[in-house]
PDB file of N, CA and C in Angstrom:
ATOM      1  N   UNK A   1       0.845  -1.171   0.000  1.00  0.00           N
ATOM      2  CA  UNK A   1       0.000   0.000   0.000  1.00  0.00           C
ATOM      3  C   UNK A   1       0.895   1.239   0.000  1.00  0.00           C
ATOM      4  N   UNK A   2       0.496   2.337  -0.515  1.00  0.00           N
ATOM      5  CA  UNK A   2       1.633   3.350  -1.003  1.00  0.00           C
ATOM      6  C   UNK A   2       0.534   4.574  -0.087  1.00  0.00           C
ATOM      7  N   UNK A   3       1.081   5.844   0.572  1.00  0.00           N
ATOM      8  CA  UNK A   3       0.209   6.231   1.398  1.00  0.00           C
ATOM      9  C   UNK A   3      -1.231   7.641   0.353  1.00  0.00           C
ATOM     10  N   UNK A   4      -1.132   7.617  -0.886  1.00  0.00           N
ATOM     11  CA  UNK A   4      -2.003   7.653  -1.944  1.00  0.00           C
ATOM     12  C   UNK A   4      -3.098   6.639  -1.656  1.00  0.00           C
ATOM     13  N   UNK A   5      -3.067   5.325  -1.422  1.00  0.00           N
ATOM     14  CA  UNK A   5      -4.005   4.382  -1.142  1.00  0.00           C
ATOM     15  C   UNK A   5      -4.887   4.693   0.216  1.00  0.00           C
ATOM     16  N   UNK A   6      -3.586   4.966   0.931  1.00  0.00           N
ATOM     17  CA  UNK A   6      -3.776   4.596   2.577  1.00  0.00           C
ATOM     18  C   UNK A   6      -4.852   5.805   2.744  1.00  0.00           C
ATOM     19  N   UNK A   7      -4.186   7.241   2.273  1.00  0.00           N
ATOM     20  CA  UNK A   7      -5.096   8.559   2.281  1.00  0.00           C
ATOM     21  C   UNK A   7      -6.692   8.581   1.450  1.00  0.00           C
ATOM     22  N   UNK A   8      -6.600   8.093   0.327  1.00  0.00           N
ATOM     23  CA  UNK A   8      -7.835   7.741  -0.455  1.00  0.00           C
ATOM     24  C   UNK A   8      -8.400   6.981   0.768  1.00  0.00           C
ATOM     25  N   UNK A   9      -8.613   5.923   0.948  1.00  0.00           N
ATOM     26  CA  UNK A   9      -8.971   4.803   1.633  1.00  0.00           C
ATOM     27  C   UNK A   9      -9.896   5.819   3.027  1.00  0.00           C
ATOM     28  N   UNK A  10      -8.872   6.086   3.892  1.00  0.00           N
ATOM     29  CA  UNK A  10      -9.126   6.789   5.177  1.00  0.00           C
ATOM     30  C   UNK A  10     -10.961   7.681   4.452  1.00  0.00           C
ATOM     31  N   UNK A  11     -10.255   8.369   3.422  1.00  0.00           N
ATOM     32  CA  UNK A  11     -11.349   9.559   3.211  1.00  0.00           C
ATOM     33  C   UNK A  11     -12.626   8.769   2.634  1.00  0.00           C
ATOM     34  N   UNK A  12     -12.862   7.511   2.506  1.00  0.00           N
ATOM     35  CA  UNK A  12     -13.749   6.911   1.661  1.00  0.00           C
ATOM     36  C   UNK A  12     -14.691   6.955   2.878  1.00  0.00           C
ATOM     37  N   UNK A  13     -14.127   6.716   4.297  1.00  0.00           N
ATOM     38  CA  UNK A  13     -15.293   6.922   5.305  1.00  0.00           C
ATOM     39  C   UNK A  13     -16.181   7.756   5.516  1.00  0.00           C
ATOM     40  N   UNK A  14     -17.195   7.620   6.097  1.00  0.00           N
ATOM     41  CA  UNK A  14     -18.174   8.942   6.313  1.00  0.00           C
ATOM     42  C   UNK A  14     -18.058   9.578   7.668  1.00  0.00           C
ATOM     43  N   UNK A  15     -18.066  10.727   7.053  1.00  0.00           N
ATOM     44  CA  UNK A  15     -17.596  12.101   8.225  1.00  0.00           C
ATOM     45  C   UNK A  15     -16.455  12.366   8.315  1.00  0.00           C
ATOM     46  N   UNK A  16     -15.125  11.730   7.640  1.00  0.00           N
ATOM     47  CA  UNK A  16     -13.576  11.974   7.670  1.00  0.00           C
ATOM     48  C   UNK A  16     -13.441  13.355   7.280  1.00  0.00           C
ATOM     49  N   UNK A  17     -12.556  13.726   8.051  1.00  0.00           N
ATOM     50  CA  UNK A  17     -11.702  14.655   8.203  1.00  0.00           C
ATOM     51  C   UNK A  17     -10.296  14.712   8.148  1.00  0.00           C
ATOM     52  N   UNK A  18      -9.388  15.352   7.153  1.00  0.00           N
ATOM     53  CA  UNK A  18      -8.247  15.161   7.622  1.00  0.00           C
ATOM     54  C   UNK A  18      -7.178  16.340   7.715  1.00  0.00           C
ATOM     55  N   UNK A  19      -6.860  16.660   8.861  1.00  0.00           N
ATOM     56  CA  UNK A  19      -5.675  17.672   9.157  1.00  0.00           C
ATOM     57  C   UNK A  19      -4.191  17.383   9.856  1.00  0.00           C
ATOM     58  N   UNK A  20      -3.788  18.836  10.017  1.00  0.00           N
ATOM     59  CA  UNK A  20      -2.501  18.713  11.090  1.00  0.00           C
ATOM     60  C   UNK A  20      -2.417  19.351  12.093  1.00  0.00           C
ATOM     61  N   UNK A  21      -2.552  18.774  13.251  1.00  0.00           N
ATOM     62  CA  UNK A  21      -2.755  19.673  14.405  1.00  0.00           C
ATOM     63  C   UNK A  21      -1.848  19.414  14.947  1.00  0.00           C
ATOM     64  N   UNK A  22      -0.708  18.730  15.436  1.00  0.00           N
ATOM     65  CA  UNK A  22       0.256  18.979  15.967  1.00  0.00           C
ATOM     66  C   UNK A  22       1.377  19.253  15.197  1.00  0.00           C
ATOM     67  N   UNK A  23       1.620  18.845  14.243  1.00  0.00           N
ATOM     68  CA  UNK A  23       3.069  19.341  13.266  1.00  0.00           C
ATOM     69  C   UNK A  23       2.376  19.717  11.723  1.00  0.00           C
ATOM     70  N   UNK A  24       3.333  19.452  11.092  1.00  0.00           N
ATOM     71  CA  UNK A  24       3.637  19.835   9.604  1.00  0.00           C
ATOM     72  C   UNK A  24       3.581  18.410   8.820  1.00  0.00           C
ATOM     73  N   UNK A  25       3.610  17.510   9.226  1.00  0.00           N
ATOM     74  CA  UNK A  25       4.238  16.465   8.933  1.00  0.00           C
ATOM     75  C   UNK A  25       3.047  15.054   9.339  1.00  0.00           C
ATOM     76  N   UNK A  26       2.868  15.149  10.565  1.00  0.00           N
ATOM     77  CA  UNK A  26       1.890  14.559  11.203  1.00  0.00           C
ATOM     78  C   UNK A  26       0.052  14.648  11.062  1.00  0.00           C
ATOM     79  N   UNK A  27      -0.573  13.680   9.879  1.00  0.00           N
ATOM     80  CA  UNK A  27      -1.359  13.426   9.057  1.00  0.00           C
ATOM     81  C   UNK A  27      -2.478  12.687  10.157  1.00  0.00           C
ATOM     82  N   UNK A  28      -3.193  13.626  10.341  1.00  0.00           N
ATOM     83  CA  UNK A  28      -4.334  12.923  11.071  1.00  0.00           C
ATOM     84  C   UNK A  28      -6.128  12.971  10.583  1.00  0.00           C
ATOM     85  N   UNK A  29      -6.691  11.506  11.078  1.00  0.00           N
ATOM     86  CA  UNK A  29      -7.729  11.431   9.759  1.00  0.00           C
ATOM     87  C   UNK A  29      -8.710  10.960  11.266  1.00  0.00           C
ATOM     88  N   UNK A  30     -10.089  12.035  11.421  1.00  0.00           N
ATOM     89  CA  UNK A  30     -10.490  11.928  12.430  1.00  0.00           C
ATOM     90  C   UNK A  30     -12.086  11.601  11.838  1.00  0.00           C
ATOM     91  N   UNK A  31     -12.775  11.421  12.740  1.00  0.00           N
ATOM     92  CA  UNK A  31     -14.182  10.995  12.517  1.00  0.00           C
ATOM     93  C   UNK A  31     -15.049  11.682  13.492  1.00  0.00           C
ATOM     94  N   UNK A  32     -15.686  12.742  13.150  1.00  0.00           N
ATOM     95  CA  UNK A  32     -16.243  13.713  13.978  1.00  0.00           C
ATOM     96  C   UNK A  32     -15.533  14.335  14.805  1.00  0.00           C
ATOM     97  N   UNK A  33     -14.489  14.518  14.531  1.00  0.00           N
ATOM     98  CA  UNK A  33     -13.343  15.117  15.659  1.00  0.00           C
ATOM     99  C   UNK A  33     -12.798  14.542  16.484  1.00  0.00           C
ATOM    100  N   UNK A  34     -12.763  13.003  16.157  1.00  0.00           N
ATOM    101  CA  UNK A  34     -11.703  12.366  16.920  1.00  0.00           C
ATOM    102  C   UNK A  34     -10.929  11.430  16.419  1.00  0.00           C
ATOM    103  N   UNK A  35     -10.282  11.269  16.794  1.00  0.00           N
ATOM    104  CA  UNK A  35      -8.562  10.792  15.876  1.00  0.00           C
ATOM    105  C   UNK A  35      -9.051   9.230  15.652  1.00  0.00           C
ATOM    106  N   UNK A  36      -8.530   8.715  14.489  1.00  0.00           N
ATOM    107  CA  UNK A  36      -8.888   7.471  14.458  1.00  0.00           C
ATOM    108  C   UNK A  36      -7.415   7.171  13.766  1.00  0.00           C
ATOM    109  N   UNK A  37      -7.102   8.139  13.090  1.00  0.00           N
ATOM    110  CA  UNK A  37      -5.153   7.087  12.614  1.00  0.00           C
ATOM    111  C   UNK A  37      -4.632   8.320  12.353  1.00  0.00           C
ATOM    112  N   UNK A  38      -3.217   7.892  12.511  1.00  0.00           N
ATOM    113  CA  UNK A  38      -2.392   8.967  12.354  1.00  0.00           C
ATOM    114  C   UNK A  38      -1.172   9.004  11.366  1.00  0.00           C
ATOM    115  N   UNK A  39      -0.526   9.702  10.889  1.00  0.00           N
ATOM    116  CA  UNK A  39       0.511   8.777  10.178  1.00  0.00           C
ATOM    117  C   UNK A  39       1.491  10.237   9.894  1.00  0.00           C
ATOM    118  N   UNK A  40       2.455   9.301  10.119  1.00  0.00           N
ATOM    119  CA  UNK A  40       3.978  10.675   9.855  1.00  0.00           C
ATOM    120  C   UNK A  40       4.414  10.626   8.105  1.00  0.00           C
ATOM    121  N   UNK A  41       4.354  11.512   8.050  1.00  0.00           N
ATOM    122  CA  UNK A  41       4.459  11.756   6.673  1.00  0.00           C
ATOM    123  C   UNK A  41       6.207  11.641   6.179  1.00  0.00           C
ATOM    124  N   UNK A  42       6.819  11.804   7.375  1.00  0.00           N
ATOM    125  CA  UNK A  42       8.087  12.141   7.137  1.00  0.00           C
ATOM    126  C   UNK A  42       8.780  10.905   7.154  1.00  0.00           C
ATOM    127  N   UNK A  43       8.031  10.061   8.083  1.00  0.00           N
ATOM    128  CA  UNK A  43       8.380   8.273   8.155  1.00  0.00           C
ATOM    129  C   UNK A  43       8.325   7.942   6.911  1.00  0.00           C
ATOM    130  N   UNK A  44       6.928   8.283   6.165  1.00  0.00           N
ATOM    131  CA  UNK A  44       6.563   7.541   4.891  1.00  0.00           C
ATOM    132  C   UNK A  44       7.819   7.926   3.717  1.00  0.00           C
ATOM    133  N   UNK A  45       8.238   9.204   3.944  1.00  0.00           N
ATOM    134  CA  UNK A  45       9.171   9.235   2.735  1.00  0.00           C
ATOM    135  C   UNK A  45      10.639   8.674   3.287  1.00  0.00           C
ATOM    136  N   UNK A  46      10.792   8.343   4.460  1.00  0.00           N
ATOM    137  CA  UNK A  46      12.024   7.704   4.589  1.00  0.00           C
ATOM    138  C   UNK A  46      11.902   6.021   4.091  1.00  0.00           C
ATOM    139  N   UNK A  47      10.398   5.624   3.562  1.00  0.00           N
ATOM    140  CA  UNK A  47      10.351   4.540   3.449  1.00  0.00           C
ATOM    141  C   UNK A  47       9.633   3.340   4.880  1.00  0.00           C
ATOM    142  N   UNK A  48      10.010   4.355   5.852  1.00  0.00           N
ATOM    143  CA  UNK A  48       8.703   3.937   7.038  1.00  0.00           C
ATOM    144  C   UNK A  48       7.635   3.925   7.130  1.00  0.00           C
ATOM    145  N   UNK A  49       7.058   2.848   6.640  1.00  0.00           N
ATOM    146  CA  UNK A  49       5.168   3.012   6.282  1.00  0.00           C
ATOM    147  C   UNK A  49       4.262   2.663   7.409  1.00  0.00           C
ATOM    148  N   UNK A  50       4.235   3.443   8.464  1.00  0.00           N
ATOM    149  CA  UNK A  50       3.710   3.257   9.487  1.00  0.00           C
ATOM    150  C   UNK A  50       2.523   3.942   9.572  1.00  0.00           C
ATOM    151  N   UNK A  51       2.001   3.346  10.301  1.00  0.00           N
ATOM    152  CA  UNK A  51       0.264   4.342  10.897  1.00  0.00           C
ATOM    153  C   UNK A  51       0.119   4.070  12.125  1.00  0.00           C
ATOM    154  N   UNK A  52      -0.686   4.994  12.847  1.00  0.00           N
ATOM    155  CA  UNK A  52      -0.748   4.733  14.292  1.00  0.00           C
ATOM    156  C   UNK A  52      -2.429   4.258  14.318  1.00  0.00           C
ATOM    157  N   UNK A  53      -2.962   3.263  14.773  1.00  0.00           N
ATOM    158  CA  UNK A  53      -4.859   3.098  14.759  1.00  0.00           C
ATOM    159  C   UNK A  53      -5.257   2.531  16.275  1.00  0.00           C
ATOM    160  N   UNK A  54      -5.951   2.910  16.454  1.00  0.00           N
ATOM    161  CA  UNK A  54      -6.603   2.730  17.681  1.00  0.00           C
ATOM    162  C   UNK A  54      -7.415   1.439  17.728  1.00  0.00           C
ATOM    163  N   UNK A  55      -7.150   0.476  18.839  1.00  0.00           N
ATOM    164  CA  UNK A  55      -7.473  -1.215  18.701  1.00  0.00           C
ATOM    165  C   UNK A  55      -8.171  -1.440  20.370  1.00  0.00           C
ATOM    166  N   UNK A  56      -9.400  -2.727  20.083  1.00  0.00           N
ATOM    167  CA  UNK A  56      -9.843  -3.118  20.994  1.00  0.00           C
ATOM    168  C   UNK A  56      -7.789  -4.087  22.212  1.00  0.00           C
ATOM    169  N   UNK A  57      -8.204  -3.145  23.055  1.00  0.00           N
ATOM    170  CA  UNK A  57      -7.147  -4.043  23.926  1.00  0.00           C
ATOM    171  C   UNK A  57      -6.974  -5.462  24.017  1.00  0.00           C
ATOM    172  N   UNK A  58      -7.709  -6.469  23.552  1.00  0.00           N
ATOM    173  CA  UNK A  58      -7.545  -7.453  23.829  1.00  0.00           C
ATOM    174  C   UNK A  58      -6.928  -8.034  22.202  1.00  0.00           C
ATOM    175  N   UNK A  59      -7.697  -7.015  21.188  1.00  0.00           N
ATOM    176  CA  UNK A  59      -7.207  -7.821  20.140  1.00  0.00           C
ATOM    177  C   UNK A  59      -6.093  -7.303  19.760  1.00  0.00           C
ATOM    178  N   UNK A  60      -5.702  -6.038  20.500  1.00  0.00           N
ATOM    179  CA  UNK A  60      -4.500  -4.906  20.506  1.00  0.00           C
ATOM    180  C   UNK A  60      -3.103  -6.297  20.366  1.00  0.00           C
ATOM    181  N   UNK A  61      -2.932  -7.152  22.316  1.00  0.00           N
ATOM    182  CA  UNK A  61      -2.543  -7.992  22.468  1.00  0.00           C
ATOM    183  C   UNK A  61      -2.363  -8.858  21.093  1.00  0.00           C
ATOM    184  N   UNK A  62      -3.141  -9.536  20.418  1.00  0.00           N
ATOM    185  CA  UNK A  62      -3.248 -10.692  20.176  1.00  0.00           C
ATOM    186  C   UNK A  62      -2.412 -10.161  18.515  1.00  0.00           C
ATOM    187  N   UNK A  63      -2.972  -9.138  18.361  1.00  0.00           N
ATOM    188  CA  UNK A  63      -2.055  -8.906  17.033  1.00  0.00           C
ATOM    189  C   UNK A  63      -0.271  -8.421  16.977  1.00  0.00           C
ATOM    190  N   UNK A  64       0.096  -8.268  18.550  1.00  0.00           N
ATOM    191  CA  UNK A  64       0.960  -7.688  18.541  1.00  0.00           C
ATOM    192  C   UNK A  64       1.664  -8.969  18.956  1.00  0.00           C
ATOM    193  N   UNK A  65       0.976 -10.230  18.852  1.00  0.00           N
ATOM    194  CA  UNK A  65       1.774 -11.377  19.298  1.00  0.00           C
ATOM    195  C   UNK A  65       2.217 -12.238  17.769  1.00  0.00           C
ATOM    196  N   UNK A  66       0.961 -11.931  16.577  1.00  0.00           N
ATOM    197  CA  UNK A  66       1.044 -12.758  15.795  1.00  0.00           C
ATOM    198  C   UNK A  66       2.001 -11.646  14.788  1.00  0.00           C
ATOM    199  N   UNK A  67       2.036 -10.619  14.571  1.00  0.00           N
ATOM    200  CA  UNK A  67       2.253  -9.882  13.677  1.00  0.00           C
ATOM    201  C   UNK A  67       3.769  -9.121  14.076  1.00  0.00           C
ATOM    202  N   UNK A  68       4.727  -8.930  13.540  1.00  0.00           N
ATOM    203  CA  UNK A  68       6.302  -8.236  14.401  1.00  0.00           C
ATOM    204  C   UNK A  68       6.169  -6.636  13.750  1.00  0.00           C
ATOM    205  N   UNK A  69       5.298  -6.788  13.401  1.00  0.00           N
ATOM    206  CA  UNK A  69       5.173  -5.489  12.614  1.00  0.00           C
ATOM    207  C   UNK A  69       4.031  -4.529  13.321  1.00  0.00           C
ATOM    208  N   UNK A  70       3.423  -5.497  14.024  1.00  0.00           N
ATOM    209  CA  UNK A  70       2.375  -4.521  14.711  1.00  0.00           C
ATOM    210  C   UNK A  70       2.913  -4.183  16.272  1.00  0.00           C
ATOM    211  N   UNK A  71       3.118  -3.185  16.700  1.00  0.00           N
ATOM    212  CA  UNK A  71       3.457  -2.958  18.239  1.00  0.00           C
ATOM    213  C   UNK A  71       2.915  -1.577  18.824  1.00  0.00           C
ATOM    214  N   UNK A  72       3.052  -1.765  20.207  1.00  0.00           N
ATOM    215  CA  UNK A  72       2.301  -0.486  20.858  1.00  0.00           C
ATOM    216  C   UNK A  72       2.651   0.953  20.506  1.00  0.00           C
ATOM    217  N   UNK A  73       1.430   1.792  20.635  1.00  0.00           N
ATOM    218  CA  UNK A  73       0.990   3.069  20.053  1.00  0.00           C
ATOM    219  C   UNK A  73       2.403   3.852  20.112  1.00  0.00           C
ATOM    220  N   UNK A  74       3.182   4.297  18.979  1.00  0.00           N
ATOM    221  CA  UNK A  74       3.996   5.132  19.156  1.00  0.00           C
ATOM    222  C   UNK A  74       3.503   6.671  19.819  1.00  0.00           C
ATOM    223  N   UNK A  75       3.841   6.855  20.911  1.00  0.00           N
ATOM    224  CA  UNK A  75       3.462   8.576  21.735  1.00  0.00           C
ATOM    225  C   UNK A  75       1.975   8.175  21.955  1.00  0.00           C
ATOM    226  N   UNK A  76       1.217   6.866  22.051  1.00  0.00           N
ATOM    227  CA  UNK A  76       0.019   7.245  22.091  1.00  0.00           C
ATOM    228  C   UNK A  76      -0.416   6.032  23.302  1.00  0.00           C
ATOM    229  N   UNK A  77      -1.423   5.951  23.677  1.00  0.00           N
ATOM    230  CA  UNK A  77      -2.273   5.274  24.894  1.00  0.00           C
ATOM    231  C   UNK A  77      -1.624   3.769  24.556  1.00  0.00           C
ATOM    232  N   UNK A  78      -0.914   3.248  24.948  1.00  0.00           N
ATOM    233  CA  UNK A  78      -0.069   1.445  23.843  1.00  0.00           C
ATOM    234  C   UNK A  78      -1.211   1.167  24.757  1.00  0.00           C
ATOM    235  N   UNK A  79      -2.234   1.056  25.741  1.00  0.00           N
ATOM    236  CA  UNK A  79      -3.113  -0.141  25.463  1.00  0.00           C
ATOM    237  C   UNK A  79      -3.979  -0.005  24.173  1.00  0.00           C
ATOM    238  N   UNK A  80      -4.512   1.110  23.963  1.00  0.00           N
ATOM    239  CA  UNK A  80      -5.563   1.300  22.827  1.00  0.00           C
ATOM    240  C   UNK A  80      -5.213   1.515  21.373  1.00  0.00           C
ATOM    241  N   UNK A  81      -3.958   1.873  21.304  1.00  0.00           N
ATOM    242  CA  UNK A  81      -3.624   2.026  20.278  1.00  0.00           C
ATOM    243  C   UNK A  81      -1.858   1.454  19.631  1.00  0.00           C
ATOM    244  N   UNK A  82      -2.745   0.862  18.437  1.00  0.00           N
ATOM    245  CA  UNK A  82      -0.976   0.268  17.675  1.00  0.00           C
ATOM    246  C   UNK A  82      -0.377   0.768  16.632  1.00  0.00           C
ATOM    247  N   UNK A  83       0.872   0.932  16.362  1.00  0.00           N
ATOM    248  CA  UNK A  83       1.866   1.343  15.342  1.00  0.00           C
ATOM    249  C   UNK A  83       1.975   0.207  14.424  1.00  0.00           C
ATOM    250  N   UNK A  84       1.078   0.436  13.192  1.00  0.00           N
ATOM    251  CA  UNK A  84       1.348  -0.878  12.449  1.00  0.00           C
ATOM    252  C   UNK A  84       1.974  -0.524  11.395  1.00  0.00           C
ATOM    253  N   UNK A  85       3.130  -1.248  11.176  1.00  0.00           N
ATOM    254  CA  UNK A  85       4.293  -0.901   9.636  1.00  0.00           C
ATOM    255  C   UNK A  85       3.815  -1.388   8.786  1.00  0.00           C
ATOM    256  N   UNK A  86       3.271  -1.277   7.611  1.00  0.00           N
ATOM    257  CA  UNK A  86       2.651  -1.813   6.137  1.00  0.00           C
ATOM    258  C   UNK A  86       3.874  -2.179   5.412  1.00  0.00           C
ATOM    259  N   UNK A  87       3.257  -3.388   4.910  1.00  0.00           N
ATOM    260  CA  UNK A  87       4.019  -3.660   3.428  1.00  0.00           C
ATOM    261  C   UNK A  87       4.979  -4.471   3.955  1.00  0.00           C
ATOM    262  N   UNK A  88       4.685  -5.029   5.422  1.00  0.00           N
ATOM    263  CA  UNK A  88       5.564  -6.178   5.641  1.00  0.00           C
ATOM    264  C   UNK A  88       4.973  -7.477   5.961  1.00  0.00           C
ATOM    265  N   UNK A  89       4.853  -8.022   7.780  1.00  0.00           N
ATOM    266  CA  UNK A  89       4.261  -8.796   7.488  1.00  0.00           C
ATOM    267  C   UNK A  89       2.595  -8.818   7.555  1.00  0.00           C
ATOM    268  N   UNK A  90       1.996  -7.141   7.328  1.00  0.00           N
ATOM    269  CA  UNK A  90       0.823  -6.827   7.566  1.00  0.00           C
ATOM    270  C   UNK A  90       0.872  -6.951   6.344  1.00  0.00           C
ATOM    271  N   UNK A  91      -0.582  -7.686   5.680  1.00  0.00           N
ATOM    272  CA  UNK A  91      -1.040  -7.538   4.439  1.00  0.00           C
ATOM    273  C   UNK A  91      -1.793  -5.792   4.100  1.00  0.00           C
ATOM    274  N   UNK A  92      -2.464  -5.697   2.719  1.00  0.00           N
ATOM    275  CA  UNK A  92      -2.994  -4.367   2.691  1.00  0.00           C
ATOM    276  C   UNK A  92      -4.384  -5.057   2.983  1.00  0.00           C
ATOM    277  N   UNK A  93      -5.283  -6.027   3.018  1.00  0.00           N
ATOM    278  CA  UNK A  93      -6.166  -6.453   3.370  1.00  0.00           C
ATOM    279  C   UNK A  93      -6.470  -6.448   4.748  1.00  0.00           C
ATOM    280  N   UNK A  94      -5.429  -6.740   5.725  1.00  0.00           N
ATOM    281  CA  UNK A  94      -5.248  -6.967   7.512  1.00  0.00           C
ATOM    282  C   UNK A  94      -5.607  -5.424   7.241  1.00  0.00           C
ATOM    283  N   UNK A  95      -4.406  -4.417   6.912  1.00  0.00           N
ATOM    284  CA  UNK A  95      -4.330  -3.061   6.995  1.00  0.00           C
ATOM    285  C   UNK A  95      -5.609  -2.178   6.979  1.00  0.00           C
ATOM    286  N   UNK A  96      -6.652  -2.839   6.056  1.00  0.00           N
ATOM    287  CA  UNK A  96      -7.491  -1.965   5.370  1.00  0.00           C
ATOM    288  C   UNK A  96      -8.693  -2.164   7.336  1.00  0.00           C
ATOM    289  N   UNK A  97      -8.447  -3.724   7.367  1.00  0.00           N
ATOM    290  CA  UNK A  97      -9.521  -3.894   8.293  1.00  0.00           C
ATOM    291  C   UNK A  97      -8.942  -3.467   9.603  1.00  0.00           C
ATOM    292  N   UNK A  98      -7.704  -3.100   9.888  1.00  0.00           N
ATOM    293  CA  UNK A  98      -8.000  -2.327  10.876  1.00  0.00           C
ATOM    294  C   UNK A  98      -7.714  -0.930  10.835  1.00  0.00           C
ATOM    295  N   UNK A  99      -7.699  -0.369   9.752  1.00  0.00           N
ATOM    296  CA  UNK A  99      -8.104   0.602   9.743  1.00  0.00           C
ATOM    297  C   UNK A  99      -9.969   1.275  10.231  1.00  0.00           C
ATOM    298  N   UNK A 100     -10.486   0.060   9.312  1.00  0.00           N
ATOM    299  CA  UNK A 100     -11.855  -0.272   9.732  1.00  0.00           C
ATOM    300  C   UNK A 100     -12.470  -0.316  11.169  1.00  0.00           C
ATOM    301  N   UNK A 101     -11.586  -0.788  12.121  1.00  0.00           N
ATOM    302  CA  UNK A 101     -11.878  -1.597  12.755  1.00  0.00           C
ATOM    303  C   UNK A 101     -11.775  -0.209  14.280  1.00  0.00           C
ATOM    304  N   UNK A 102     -10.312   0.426  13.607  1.00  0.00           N
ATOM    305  CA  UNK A 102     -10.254   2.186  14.547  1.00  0.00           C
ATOM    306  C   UNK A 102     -10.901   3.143  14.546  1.00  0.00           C
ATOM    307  N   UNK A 103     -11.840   2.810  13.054  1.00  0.00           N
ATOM    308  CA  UNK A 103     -12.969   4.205  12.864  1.00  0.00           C
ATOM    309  C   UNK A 103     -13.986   3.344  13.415  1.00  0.00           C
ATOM    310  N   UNK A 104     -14.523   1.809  12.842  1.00  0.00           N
ATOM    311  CA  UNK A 104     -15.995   1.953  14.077  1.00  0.00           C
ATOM    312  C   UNK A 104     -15.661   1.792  15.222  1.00  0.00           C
ATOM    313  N   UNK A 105     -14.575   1.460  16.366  1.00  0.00           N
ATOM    314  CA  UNK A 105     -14.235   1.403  17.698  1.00  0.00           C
ATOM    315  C   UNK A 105     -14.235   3.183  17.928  1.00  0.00           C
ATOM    316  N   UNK A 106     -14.116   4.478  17.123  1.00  0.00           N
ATOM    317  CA  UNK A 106     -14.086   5.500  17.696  1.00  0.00           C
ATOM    318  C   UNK A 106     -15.720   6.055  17.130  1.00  0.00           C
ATOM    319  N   UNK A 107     -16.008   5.695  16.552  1.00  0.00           N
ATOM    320  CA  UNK A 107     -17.648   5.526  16.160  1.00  0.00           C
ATOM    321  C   UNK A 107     -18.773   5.664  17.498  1.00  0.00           C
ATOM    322  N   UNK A 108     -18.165   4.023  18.168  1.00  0.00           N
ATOM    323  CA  UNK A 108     -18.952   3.570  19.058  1.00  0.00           C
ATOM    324  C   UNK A 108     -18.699   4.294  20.420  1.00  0.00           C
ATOM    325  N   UNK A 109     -17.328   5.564  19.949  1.00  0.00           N
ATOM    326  CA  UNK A 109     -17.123   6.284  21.356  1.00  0.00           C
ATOM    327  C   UNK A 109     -17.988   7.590  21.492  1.00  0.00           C
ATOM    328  N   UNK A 110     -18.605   7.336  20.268  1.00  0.00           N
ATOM    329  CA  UNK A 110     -19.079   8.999  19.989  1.00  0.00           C
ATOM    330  C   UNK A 110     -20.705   9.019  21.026  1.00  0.00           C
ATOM    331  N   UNK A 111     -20.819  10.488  21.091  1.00  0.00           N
ATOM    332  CA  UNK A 111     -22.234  10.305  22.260  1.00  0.00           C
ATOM    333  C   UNK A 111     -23.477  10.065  21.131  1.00  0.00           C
ATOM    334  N   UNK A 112     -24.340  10.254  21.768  1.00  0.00           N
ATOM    335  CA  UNK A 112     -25.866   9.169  20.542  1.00  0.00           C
ATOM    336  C   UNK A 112     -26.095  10.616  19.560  1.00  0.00           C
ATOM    337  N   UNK A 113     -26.142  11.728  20.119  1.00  0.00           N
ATOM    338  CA  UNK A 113     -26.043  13.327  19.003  1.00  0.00           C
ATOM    339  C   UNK A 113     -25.019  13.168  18.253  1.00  0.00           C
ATOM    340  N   UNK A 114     -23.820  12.810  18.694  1.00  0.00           N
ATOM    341  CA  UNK A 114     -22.471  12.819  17.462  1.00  0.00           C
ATOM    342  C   UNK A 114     -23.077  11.612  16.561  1.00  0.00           C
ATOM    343  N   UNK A 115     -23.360  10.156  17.130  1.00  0.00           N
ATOM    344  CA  UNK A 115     -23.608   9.513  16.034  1.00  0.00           C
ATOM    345  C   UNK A 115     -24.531   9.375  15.084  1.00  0.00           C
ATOM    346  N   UNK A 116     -25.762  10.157  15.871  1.00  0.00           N
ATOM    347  CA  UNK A 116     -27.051  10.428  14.874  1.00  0.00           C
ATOM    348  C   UNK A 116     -26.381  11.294  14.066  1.00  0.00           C
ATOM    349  N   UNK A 117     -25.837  12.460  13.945  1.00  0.00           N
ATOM    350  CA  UNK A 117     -25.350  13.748  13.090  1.00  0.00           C
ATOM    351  C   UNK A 117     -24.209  13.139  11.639  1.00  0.00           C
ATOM    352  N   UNK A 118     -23.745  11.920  12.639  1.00  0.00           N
ATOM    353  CA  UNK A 118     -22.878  11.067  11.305  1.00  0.00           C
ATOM    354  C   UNK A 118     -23.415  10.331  10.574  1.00  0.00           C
ATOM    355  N   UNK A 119     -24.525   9.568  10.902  1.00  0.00           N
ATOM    356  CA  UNK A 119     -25.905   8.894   9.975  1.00  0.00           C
ATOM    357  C   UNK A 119     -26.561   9.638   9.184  1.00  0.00           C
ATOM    358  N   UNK A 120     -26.516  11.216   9.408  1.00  0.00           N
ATOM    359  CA  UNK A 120     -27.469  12.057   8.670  1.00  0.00           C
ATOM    360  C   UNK A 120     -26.785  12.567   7.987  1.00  0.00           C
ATOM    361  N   UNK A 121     -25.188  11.961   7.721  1.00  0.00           N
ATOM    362  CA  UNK A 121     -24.622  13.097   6.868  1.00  0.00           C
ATOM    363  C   UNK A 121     -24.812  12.319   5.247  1.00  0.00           C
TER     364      UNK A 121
END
């Protein structure tokens, strides 16, 4: 996955947003105003294809056992969230679904007005 994919992809969701609020560099793709992945732009051109996504804790664990590529949240909450490197032993299929998997887990964080307002969009 080349981050052209990764960025298309993110925006295909409904209600995405994507800015930079802490750097220049640092690519964040939120869902009603809250972060669901993150990704350094500056990694990507060194050839570091990383993203940061937010994961149920238990399956957080379980992927960070099967996968060497997936490990805890770089700068971010490492129970809830993982640093997963693409294009190794993460497929773009694994990739896509948890990407999936960080927008409806921050979905289901939203209050019942945020999520009605994202159904109506």
């Amino acid at each position: 996955m080349n981050i052209e994919e990764l960025h298309d992809y993110c925006l295909t969701k409904k209600g995405v947003t994507e800015n930079f609020p802490f750097d220049d560099v640092t690519l964040v793709f939120k869902v009603m105003g809250k972060m669901f992945a993150l990704v350094g732009l500056d990694s990507w051109e060194k050839g570091e294809t990383k993203i940061n996504l937010k994961c149920n804790p238990e399956r957080s664990l379980e992927l960070r056992e099967q996968y060497e590529s997936i490990n805890p949240g770089w700068h971010m909450n490492k129970k809830h969230w993982n640093t997963v490197t693409l294009n190794n032993d993460v497929s773009d299929k694994l990739a896509f679904e948890l990407i999936d998997h960080s927008y409806e887990l921050i979905i289901k964080g939203l209050t019942k007005k945020l999520q009605e307002e994202l159904k109506a969009m």
